[in-house]
N, C-alpha and C. Protein backbone atom coordinates (compact mmCIF):
# COMPACT_ATOMS: atom_id res chain seq x y z
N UNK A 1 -151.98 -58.77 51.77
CA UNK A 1 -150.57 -58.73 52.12
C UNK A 1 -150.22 -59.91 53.03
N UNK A 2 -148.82 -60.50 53.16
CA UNK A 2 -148.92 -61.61 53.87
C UNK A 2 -148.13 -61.06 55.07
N UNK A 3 -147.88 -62.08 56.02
CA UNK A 3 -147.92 -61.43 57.14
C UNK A 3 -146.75 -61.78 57.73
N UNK A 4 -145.80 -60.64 58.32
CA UNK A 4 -144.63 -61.41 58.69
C UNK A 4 -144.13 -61.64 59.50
N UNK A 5 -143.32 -63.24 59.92
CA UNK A 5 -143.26 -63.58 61.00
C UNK A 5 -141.91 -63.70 61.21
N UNK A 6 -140.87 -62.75 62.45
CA UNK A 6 -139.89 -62.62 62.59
C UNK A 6 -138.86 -63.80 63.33
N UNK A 7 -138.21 -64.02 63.15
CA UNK A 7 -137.36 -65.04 63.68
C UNK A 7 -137.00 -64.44 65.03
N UNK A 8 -136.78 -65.72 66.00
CA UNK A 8 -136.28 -65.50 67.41
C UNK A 8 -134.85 -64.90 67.27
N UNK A 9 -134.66 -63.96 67.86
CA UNK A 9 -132.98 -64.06 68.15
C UNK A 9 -132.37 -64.92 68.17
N UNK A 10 -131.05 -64.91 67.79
CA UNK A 10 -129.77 -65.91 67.91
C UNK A 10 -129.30 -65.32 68.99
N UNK A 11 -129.35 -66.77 69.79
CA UNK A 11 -128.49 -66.54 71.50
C UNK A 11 -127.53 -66.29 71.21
N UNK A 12 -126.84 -64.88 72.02
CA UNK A 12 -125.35 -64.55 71.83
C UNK A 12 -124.43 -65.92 72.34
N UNK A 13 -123.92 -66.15 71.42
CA UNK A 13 -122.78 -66.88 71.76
C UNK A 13 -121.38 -67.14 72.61
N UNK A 14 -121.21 -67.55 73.71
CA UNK A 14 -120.29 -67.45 74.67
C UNK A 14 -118.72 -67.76 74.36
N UNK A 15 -118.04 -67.48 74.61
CA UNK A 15 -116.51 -67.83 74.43
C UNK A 15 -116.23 -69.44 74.10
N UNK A 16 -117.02 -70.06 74.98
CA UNK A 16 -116.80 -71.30 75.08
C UNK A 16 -117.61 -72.06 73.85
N UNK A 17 -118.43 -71.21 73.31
CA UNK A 17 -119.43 -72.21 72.63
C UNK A 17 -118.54 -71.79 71.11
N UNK A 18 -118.18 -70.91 70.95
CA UNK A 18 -117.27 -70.24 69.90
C UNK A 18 -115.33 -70.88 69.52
N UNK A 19 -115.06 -72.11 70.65
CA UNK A 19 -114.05 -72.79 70.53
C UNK A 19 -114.19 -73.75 69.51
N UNK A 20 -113.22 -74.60 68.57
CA UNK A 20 -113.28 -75.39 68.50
C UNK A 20 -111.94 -76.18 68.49
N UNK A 21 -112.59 -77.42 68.96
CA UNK A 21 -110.84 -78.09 69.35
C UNK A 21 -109.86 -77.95 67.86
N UNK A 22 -108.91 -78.49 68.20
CA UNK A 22 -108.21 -78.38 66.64
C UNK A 22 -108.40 -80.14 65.81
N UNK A 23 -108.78 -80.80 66.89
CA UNK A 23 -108.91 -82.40 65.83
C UNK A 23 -109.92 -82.12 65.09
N UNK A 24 -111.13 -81.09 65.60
CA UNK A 24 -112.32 -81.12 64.28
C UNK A 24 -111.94 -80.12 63.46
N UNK A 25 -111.37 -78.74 64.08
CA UNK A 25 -111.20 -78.14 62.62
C UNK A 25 -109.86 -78.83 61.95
N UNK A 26 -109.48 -79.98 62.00
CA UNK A 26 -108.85 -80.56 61.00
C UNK A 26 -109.91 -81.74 60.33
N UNK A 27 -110.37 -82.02 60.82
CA UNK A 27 -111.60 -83.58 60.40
C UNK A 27 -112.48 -82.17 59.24
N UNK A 28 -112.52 -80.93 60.06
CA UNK A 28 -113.83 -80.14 58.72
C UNK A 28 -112.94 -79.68 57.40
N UNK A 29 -111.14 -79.28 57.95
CA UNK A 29 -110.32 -79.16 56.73
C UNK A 29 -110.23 -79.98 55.78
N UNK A 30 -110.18 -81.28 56.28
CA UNK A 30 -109.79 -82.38 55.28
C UNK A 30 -111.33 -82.39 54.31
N UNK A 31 -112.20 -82.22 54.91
CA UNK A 31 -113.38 -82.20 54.21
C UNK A 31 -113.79 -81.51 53.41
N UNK A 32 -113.14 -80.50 53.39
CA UNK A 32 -113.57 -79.39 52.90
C UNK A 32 -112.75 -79.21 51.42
N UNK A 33 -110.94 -79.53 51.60
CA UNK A 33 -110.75 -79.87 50.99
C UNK A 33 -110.46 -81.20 49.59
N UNK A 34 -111.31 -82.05 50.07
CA UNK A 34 -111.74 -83.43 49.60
C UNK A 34 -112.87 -82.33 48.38
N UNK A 35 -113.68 -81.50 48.87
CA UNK A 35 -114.74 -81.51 48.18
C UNK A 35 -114.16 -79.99 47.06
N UNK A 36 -113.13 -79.21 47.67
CA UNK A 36 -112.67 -78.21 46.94
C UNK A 36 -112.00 -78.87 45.67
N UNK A 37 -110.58 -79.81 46.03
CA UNK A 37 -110.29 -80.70 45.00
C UNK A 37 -111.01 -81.33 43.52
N UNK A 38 -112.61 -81.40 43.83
CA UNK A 38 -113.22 -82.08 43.12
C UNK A 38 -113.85 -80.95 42.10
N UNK A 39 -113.98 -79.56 43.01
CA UNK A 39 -114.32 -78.54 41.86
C UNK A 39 -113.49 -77.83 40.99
N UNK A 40 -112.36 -77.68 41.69
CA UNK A 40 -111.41 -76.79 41.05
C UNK A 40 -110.87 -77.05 39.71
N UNK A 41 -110.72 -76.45 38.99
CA UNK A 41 -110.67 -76.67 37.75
C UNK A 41 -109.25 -76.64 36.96
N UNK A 42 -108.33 -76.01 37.17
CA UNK A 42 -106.50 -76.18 37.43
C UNK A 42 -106.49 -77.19 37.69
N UNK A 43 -105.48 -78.35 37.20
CA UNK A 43 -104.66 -79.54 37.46
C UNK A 43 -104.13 -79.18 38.65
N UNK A 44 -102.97 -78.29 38.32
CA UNK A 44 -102.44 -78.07 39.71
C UNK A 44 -102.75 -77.67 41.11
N UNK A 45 -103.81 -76.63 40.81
CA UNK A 45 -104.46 -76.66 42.11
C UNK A 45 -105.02 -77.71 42.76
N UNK A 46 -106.11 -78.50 41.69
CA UNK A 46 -106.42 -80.01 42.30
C UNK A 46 -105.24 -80.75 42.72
N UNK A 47 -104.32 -80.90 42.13
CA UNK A 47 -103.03 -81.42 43.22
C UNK A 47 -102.50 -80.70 44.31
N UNK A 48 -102.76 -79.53 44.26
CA UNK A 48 -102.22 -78.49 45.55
C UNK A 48 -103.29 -78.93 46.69
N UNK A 49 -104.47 -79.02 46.34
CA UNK A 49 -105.54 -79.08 47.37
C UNK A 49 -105.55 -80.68 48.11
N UNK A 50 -105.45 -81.55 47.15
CA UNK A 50 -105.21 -82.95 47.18
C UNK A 50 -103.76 -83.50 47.84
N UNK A 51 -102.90 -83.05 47.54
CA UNK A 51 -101.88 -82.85 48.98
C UNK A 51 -101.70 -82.25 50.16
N UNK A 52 -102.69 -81.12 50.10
CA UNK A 52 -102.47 -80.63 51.84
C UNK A 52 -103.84 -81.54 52.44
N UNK A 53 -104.68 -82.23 51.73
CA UNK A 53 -106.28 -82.96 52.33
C UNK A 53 -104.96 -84.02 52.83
N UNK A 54 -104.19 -84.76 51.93
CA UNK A 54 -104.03 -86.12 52.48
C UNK A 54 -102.68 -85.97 53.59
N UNK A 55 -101.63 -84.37 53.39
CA UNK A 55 -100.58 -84.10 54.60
C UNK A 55 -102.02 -84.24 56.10
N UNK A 56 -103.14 -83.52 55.70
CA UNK A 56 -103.39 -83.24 56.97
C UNK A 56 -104.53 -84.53 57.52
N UNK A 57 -104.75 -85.16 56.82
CA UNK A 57 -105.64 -86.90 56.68
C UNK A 57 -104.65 -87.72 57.48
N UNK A 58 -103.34 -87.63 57.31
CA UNK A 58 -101.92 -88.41 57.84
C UNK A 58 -101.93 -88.16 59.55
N UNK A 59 -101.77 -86.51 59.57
CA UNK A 59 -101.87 -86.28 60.92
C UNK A 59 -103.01 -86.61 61.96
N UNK A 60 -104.26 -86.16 61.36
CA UNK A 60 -104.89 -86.43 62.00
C UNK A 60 -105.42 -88.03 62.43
N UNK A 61 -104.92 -88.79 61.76
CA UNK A 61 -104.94 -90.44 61.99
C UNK A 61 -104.14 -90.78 62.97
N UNK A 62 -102.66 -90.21 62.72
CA UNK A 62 -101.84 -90.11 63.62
C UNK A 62 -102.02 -89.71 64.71
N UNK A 63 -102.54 -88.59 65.26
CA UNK A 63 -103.09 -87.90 66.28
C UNK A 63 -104.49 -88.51 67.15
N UNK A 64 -105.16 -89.48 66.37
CA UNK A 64 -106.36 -89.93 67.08
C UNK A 64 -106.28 -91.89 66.76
């Protein structure tokens, strides 16, 4: 039988470590939808997804 070896706990996570600013969860949106765009299989949705990546690509350029 093999033998099993349990993983350490995951440190509870603090309030603070659980923030994230809003410039990255826009830098991980745009990303996310860059890569949703490329699967989706609807025309239109790939244009639905492909206009809110580049509304929110605008701002955040703007913003930083």
């Amino acid at each position: 039988m093999a033998e099993i070896i349990p993983f350490r706990p995951k440190p509870k996570a603090t309030e603070e470590d659980s923030e994230l600013d809003l410039l990255s969860a826009v830098d991980i949106a745009i990303r996310d939808l860059r890569d949703l765009s490329r699967r989706l299989r609807g025309k239109a949705s790939r244009q639905q997804a492909e206009d809110c990546r580049q509304m929110l690509e605008r701002a955040f350029n703007a913003a930083v």
